[in-house]
N, C-alpha and C. Protein backbone atom coordinates (compact mmCIF):
# COMPACT_ATOMS: atom_id res chain seq x y z
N UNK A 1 0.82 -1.18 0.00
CA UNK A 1 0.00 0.00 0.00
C UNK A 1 0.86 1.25 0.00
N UNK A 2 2.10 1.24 0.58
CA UNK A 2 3.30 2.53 0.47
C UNK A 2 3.41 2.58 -0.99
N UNK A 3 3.43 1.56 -1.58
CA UNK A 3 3.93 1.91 -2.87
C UNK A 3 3.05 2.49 -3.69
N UNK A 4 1.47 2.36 -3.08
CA UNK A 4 0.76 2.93 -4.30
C UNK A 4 0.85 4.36 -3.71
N UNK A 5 0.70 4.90 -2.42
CA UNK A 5 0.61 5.95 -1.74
C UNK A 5 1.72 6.93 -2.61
N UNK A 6 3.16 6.14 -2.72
CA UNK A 6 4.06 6.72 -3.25
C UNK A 6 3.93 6.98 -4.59
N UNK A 7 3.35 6.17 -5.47
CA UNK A 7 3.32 6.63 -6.82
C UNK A 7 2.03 7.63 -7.15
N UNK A 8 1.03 7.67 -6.51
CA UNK A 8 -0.19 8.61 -6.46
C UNK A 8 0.71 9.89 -6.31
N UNK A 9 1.29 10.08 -5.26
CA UNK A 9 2.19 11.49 -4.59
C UNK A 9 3.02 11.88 -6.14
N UNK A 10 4.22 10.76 -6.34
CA UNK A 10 4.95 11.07 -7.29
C UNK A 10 4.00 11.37 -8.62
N UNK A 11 2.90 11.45 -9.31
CA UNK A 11 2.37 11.74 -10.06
C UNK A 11 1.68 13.10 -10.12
N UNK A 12 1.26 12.88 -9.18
CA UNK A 12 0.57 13.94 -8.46
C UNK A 12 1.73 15.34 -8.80
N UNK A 13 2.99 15.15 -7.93
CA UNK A 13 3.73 15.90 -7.99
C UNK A 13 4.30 16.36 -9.33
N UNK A 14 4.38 15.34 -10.07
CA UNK A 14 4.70 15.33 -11.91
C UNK A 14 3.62 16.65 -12.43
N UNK A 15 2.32 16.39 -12.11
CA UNK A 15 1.30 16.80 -13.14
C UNK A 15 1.60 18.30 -12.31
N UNK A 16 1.43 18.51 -10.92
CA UNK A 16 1.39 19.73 -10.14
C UNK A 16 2.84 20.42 -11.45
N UNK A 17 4.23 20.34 -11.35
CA UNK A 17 5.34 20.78 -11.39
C UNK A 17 5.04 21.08 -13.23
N UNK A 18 4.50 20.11 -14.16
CA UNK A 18 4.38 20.40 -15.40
C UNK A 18 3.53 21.42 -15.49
N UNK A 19 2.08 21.44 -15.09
CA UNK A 19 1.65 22.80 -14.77
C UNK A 19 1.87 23.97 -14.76
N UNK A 20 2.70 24.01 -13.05
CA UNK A 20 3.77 25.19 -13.03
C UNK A 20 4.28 25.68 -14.63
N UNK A 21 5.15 25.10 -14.83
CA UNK A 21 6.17 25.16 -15.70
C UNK A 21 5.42 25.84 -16.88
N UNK A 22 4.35 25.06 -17.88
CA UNK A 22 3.63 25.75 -18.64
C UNK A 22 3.37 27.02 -18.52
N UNK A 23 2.40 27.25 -17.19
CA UNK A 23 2.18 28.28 -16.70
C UNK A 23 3.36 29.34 -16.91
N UNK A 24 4.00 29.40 -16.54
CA UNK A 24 5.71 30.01 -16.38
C UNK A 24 5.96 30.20 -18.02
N UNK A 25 5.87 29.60 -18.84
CA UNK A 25 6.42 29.56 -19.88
C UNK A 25 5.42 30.31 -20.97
N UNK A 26 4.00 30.12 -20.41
CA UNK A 26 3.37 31.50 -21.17
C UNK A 26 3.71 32.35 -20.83
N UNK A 27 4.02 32.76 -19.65
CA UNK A 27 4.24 34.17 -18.98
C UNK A 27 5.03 34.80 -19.54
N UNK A 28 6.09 33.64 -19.71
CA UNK A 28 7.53 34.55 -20.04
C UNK A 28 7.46 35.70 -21.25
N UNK A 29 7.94 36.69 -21.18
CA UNK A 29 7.91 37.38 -22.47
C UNK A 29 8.63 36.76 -24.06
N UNK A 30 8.42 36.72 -24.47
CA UNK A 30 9.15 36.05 -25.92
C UNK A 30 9.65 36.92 -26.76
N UNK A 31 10.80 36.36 -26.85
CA UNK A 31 11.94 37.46 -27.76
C UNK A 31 11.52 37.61 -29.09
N UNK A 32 10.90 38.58 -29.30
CA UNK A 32 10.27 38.65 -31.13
C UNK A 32 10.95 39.39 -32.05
N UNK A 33 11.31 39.33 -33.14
CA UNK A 33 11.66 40.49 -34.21
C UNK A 33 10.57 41.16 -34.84
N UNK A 34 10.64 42.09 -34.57
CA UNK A 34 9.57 42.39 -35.05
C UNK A 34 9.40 42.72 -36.56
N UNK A 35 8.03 42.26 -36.93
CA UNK A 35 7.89 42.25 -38.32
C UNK A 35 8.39 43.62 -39.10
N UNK A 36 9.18 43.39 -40.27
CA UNK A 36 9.21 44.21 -40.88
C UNK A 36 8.62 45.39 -41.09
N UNK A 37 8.60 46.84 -41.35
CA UNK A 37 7.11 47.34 -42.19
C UNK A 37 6.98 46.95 -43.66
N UNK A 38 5.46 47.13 -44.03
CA UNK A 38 5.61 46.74 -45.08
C UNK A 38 6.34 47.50 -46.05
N UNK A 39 6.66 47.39 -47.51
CA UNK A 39 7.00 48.41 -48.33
C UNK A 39 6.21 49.43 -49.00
N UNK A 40 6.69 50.68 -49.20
CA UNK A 40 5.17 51.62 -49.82
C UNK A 40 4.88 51.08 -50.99
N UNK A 41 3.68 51.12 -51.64
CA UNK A 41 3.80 51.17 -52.89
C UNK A 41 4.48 51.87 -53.23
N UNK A 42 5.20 50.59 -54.50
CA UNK A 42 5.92 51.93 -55.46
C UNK A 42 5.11 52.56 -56.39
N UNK A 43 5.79 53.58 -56.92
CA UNK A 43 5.16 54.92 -57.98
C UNK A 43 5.29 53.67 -59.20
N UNK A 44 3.71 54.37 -59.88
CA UNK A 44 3.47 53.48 -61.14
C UNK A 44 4.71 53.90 -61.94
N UNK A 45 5.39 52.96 -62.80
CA UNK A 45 6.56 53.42 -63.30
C UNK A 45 5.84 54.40 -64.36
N UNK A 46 4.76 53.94 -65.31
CA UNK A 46 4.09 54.77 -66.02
C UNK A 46 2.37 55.29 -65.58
N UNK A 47 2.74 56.82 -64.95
CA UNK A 47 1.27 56.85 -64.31
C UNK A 47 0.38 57.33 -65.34
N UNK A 48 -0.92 57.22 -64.63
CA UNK A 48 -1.95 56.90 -65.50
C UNK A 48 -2.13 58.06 -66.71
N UNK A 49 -2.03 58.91 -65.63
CA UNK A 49 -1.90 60.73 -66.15
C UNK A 49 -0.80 61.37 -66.45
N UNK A 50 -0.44 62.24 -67.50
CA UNK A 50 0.27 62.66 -67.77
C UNK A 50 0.49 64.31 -66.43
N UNK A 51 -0.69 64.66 -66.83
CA UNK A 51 -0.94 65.94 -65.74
C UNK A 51 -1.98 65.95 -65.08
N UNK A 52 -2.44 66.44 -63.90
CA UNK A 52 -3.53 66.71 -63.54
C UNK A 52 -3.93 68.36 -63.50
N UNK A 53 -5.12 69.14 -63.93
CA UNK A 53 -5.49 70.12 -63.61
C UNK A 53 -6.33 70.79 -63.14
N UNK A 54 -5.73 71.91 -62.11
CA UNK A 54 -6.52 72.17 -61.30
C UNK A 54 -6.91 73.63 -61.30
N UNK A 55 -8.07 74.22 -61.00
CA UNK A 55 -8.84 75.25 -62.04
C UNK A 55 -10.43 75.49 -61.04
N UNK A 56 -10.45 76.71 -61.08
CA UNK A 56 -11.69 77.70 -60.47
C UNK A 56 -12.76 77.18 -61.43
N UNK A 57 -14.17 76.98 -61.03
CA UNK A 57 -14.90 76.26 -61.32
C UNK A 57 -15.59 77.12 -62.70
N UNK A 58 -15.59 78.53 -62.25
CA UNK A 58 -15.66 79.55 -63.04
C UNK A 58 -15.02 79.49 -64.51
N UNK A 59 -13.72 79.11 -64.59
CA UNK A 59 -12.77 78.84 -65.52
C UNK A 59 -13.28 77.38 -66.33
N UNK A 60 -14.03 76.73 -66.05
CA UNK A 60 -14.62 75.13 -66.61
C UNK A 60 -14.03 74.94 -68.21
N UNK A 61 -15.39 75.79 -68.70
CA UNK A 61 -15.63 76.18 -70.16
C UNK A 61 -14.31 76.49 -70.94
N UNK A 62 -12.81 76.95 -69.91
CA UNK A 62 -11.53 77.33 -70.84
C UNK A 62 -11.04 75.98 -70.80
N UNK A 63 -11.04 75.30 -69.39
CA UNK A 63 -10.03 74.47 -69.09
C UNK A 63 -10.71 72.90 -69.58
N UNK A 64 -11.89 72.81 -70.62
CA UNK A 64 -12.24 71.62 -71.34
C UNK A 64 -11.74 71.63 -72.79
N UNK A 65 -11.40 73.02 -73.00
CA UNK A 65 -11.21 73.13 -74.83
C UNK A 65 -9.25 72.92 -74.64
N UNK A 66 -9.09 73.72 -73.59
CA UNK A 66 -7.38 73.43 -72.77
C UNK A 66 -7.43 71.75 -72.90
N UNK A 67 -7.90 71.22 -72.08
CA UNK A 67 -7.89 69.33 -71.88
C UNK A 67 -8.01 69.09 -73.31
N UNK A 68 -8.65 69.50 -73.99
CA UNK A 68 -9.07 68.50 -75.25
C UNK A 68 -7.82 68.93 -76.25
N UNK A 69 -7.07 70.01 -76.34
CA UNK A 69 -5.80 70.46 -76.82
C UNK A 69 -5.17 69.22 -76.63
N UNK A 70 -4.83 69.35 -75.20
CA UNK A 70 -3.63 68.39 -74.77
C UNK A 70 -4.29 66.90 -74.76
N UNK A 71 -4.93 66.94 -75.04
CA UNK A 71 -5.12 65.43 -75.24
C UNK A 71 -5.15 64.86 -76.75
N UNK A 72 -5.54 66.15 -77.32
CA UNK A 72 -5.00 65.69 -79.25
C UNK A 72 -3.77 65.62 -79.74
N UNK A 73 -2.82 66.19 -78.11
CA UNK A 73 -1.15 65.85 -78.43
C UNK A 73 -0.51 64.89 -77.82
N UNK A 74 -1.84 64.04 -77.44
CA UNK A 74 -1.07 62.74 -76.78
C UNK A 74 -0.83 63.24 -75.42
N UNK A 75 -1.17 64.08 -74.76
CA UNK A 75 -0.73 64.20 -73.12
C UNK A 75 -2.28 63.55 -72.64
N UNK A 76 -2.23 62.61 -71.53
CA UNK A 76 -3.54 62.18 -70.92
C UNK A 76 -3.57 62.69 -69.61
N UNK A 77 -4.56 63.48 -69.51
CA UNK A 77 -4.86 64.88 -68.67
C UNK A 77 -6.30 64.12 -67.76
N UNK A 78 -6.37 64.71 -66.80
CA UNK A 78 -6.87 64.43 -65.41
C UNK A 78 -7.33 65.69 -65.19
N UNK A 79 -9.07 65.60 -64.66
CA UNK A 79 -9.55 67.41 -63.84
C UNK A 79 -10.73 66.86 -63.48
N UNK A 80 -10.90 67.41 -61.97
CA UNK A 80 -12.28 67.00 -61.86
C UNK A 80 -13.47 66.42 -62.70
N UNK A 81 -13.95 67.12 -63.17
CA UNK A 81 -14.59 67.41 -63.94
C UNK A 81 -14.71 66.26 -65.38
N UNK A 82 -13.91 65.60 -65.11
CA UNK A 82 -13.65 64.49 -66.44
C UNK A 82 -13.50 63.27 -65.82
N UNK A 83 -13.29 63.09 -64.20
CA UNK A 83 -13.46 62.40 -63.16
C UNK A 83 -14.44 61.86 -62.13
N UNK A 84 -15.29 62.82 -62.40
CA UNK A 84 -16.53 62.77 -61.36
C UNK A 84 -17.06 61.37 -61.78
N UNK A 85 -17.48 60.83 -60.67
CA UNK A 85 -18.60 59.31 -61.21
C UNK A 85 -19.73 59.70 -60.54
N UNK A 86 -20.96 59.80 -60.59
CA UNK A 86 -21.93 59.07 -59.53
C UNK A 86 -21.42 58.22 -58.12
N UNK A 87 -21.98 59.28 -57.22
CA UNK A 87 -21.75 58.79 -56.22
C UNK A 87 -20.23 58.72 -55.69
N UNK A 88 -19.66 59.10 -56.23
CA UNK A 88 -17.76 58.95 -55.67
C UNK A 88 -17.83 60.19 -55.06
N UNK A 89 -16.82 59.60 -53.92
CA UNK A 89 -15.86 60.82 -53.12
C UNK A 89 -15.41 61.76 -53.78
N UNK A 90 -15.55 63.50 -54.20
CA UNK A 90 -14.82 64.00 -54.43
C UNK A 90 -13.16 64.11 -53.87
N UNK A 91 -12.82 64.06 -52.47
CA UNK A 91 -11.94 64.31 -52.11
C UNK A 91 -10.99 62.91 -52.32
N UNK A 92 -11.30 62.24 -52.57
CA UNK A 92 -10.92 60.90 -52.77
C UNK A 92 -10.47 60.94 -54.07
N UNK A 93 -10.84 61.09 -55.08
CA UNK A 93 -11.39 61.15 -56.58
C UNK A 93 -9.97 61.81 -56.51
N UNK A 94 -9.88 63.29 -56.05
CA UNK A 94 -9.15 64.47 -56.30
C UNK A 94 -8.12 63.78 -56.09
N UNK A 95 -7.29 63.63 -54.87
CA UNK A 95 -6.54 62.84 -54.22
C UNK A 95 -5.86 62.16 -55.04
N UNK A 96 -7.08 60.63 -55.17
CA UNK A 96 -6.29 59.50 -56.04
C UNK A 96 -5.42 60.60 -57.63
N UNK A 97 -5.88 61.08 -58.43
CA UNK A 97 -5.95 61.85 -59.59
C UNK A 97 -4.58 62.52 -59.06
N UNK A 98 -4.26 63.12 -58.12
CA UNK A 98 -3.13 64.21 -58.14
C UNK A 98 -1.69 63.01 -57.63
N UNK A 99 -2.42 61.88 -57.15
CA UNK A 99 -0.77 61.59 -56.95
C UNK A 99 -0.98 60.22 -58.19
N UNK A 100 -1.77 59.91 -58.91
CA UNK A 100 -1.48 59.06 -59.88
C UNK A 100 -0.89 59.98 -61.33
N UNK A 101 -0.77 61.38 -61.41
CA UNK A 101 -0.62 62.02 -62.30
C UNK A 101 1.32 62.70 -61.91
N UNK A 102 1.74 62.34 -63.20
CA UNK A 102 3.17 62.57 -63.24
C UNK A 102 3.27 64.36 -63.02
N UNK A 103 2.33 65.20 -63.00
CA UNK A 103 2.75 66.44 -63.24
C UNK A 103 1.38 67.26 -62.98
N UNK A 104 1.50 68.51 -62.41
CA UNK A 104 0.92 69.24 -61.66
C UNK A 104 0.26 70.55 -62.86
N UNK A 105 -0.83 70.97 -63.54
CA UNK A 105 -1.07 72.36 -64.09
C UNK A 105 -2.36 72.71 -63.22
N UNK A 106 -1.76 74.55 -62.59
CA UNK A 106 -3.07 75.29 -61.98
C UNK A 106 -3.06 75.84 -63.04
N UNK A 107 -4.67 76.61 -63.37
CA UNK A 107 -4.96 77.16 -64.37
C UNK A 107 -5.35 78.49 -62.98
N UNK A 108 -4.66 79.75 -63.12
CA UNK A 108 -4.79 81.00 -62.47
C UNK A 108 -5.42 81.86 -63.45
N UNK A 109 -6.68 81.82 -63.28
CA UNK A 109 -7.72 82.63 -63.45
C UNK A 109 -8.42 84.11 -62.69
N UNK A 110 -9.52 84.45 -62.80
CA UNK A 110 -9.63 85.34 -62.08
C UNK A 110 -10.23 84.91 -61.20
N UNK A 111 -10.87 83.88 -60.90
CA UNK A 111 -11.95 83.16 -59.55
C UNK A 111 -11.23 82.13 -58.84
N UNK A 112 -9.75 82.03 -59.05
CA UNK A 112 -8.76 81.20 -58.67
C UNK A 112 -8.90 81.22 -56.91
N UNK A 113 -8.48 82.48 -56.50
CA UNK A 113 -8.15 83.28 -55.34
C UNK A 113 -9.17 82.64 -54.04
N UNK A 114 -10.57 82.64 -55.15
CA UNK A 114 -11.68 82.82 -53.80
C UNK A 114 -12.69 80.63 -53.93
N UNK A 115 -11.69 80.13 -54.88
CA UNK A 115 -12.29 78.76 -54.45
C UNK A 115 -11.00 77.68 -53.57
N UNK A 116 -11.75 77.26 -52.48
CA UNK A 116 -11.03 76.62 -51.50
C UNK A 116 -10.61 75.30 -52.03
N UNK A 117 -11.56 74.64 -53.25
CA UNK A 117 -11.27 73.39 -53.40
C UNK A 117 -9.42 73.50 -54.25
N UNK A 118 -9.41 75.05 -54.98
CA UNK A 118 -8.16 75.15 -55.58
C UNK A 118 -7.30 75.01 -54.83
N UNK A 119 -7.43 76.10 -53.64
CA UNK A 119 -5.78 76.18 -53.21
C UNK A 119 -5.96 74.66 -52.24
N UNK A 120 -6.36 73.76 -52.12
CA UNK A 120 -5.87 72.55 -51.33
C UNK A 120 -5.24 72.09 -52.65
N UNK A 121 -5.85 72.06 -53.77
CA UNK A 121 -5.19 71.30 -54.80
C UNK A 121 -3.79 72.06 -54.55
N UNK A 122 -3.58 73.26 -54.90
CA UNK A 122 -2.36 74.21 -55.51
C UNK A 122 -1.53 73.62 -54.18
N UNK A 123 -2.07 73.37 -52.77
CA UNK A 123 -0.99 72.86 -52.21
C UNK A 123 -0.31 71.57 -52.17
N UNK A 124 -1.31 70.70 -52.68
CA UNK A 124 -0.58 69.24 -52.73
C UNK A 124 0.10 69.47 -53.59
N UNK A 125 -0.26 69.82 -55.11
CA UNK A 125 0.62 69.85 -56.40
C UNK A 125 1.53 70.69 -55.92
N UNK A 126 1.70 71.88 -55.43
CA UNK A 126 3.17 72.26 -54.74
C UNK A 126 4.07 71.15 -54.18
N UNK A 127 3.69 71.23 -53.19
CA UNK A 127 4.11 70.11 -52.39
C UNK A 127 4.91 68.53 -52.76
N UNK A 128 4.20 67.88 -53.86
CA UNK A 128 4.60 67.10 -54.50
C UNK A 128 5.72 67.51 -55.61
N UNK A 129 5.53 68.76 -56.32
CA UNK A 129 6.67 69.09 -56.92
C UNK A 129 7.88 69.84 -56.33
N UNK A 130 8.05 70.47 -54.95
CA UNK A 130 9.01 70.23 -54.09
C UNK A 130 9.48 69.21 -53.80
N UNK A 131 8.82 68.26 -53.41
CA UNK A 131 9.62 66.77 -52.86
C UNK A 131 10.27 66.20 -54.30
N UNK A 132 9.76 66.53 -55.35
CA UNK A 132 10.18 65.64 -56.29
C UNK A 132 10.83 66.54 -57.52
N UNK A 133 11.72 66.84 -57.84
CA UNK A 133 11.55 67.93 -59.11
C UNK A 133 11.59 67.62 -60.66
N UNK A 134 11.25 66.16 -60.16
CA UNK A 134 10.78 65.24 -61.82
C UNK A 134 9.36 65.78 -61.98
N UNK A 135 8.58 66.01 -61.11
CA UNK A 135 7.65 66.08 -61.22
C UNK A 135 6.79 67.78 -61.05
N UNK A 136 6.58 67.98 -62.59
CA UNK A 136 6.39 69.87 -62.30
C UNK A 136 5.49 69.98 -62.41
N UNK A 137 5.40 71.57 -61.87
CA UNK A 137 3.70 72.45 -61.39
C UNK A 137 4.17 73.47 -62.22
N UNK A 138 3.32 73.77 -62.94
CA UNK A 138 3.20 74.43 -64.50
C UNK A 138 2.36 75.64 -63.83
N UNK A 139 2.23 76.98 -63.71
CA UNK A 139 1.15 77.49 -63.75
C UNK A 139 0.58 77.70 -65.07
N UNK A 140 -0.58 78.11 -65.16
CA UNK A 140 -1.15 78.14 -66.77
C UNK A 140 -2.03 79.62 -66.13
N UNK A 141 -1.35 80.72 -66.79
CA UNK A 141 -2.29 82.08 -66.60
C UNK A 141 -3.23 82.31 -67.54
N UNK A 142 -4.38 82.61 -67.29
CA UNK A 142 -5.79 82.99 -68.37
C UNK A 142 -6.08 84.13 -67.76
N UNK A 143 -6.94 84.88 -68.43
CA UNK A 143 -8.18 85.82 -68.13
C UNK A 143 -7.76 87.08 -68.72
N UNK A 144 -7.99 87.84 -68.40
CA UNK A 144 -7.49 89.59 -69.11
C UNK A 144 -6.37 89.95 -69.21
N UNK A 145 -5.50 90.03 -70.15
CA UNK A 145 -3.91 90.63 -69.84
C UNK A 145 -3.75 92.14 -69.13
N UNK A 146 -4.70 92.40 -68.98
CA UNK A 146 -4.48 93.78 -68.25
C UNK A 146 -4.94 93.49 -66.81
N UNK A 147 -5.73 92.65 -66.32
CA UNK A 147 -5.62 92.39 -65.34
C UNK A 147 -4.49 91.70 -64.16
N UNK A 148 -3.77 92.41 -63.37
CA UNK A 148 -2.87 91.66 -62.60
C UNK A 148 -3.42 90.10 -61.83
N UNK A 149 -2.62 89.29 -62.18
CA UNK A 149 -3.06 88.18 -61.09
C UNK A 149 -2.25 87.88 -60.24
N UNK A 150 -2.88 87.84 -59.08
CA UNK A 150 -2.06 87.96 -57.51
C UNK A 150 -1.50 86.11 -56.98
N UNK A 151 -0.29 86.07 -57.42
CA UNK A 151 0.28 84.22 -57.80
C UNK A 151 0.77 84.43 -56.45
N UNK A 152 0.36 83.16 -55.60
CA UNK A 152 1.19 83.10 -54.53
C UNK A 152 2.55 82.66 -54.70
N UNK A 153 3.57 82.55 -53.49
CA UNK A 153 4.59 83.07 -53.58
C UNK A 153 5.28 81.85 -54.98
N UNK A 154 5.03 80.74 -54.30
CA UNK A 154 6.12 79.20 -54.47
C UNK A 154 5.31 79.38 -56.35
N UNK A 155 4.50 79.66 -56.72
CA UNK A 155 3.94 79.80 -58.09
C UNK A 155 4.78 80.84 -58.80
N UNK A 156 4.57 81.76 -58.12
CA UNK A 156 5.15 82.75 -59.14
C UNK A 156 6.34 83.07 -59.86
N UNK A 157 7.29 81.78 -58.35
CA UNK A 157 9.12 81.65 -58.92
C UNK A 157 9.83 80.79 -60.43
N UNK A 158 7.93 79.76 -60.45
CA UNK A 158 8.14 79.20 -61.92
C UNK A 158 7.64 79.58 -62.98
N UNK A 159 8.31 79.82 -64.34
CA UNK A 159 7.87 80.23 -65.50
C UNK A 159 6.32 79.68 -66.24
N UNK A 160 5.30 80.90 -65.84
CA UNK A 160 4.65 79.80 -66.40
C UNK A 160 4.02 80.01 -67.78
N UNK A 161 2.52 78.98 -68.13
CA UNK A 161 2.39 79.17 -69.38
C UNK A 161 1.38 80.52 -69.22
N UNK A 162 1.94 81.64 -70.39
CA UNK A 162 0.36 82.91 -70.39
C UNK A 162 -0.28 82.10 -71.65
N UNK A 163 -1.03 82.29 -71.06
CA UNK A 163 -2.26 82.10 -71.60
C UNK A 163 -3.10 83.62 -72.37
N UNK A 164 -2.94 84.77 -71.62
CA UNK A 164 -3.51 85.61 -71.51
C UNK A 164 -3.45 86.63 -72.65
N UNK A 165 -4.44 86.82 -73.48
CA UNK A 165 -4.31 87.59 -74.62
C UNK A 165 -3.64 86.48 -76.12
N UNK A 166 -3.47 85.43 -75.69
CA UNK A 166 -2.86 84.51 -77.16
C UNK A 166 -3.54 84.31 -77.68
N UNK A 167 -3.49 84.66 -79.58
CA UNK A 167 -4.07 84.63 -80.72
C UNK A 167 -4.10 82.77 -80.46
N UNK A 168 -4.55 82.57 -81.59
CA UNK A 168 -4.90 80.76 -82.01
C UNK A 168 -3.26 80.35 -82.38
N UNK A 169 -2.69 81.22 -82.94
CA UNK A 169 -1.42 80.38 -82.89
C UNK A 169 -0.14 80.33 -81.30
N UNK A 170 -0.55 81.56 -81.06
CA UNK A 170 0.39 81.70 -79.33
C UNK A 170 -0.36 80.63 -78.60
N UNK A 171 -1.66 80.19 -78.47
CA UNK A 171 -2.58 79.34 -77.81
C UNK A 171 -1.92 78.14 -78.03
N UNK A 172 -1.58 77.72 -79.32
CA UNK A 172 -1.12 76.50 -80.10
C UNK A 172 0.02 76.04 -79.35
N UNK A 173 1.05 77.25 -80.02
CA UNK A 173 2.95 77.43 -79.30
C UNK A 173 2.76 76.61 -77.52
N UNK A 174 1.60 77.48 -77.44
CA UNK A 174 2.19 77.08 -75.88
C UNK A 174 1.16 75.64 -75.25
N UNK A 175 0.27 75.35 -75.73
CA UNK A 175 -0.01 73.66 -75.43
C UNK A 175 1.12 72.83 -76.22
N UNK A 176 1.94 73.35 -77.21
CA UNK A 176 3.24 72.26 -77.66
C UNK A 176 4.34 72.49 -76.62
N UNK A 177 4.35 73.30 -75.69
CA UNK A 177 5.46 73.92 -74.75
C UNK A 177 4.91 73.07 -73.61
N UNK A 178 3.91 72.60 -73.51
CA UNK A 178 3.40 72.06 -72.04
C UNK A 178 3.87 70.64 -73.09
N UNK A 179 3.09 70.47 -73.51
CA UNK A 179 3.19 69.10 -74.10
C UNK A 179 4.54 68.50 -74.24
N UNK A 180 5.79 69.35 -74.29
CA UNK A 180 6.92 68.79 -74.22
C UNK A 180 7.74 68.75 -73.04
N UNK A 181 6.74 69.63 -72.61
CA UNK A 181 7.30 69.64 -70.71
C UNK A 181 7.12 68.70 -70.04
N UNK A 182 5.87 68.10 -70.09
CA UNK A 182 5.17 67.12 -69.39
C UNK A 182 5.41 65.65 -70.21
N UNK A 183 5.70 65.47 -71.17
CA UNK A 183 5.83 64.13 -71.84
C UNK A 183 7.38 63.50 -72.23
N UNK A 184 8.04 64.95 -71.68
CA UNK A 184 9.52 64.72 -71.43
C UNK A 184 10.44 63.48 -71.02
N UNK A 185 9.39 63.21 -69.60
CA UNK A 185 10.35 61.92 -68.86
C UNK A 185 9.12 60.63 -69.31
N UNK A 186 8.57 60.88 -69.99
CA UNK A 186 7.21 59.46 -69.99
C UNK A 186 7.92 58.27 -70.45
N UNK A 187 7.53 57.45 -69.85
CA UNK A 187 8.41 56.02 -70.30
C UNK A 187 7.40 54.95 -71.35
């Protein structure tokens, strides 16, 4: 009868001590590496858009006969307005459009100043063509040549296209001047 007494105990004691131990061994903290981050996407090597443009709502009617220029020279151009779906996010829409597009044109008009949806654009497309200087912000000036237009600062240091007062052939000259600006690095 000792002997069974003794092996009940010694088992007993087995299962108690394995227990423990488990116990103990979740606890412990575990030495991890931690996962990598992932990688960003990379930039489409060829993005979708050649340019995106961005333009006072006022200005529409210039900046569709503008798009349809540059798109009879082979540049594939991006603007609201040629983007909209049913039911989609504008700000989303905008967004996706300005960083899938290799190159930045504001069209500075006279109703430029007083729409908010512009200058968020005028700041990403800044912004993106600071970080990157493959990638340019064109201004495109329209409206009255006698009228001054008030270019904020980071705009006004780049040459841009006038627009303002050009016959049908200066109009021409200078969508072949964008068009070789922007289709420059296209792969």
């Amino acid at each position: 009868m000792a002997g069974l007494v003794l092996t009940v105990v010694g088992t007993l004691a087995t299962l108690v001590g394995t227990y423990i131990a488990v116990r103990e061994y979740r606890r412990r903290p575990r030495a991890t590496t931690p996962s990598p981050e992932p990688a960003p996407a990379p930039a489409p090597a060829d993005p979708p858009y050649d340019v995106f443009i961005a333009y006072a709502d006022t200005d529409a009617p210039w900046v569709r006969d503008f798009a349809a220029r540059l798109t009879a020279r082979g540049v594939r151009v991006a603007y609201d307005e040629l983007l909209a779906q049913p039911g989609g996010v504008r700000v989303h829409t905008l967004e996706r459009a300005i960083r899938d597009a290799a190159h930045g044109l504001l069209v500075f008009g006279p109703g430029v100043r007083d729409d908010g949806w512009v200058r968020r654009e005028y700041a990403a497309l800044m912004r993106r063509s600071l970080e990157n200087e493959a990638q340019r912000f064109v201004p495109v000036l329209i409206g009255d040549p006698g009228e001054p237009l008030d270019l904020p600062e980071f705009a006004e240091v780049l040459y841009p296209a006038d627009f303002r007062g050009a016959d049908d052939a200066a109009y021409d000259r200078l969508c072949e001047q964008i068009t070789r600006a922007v289709l420059t690095n296209r792969a």
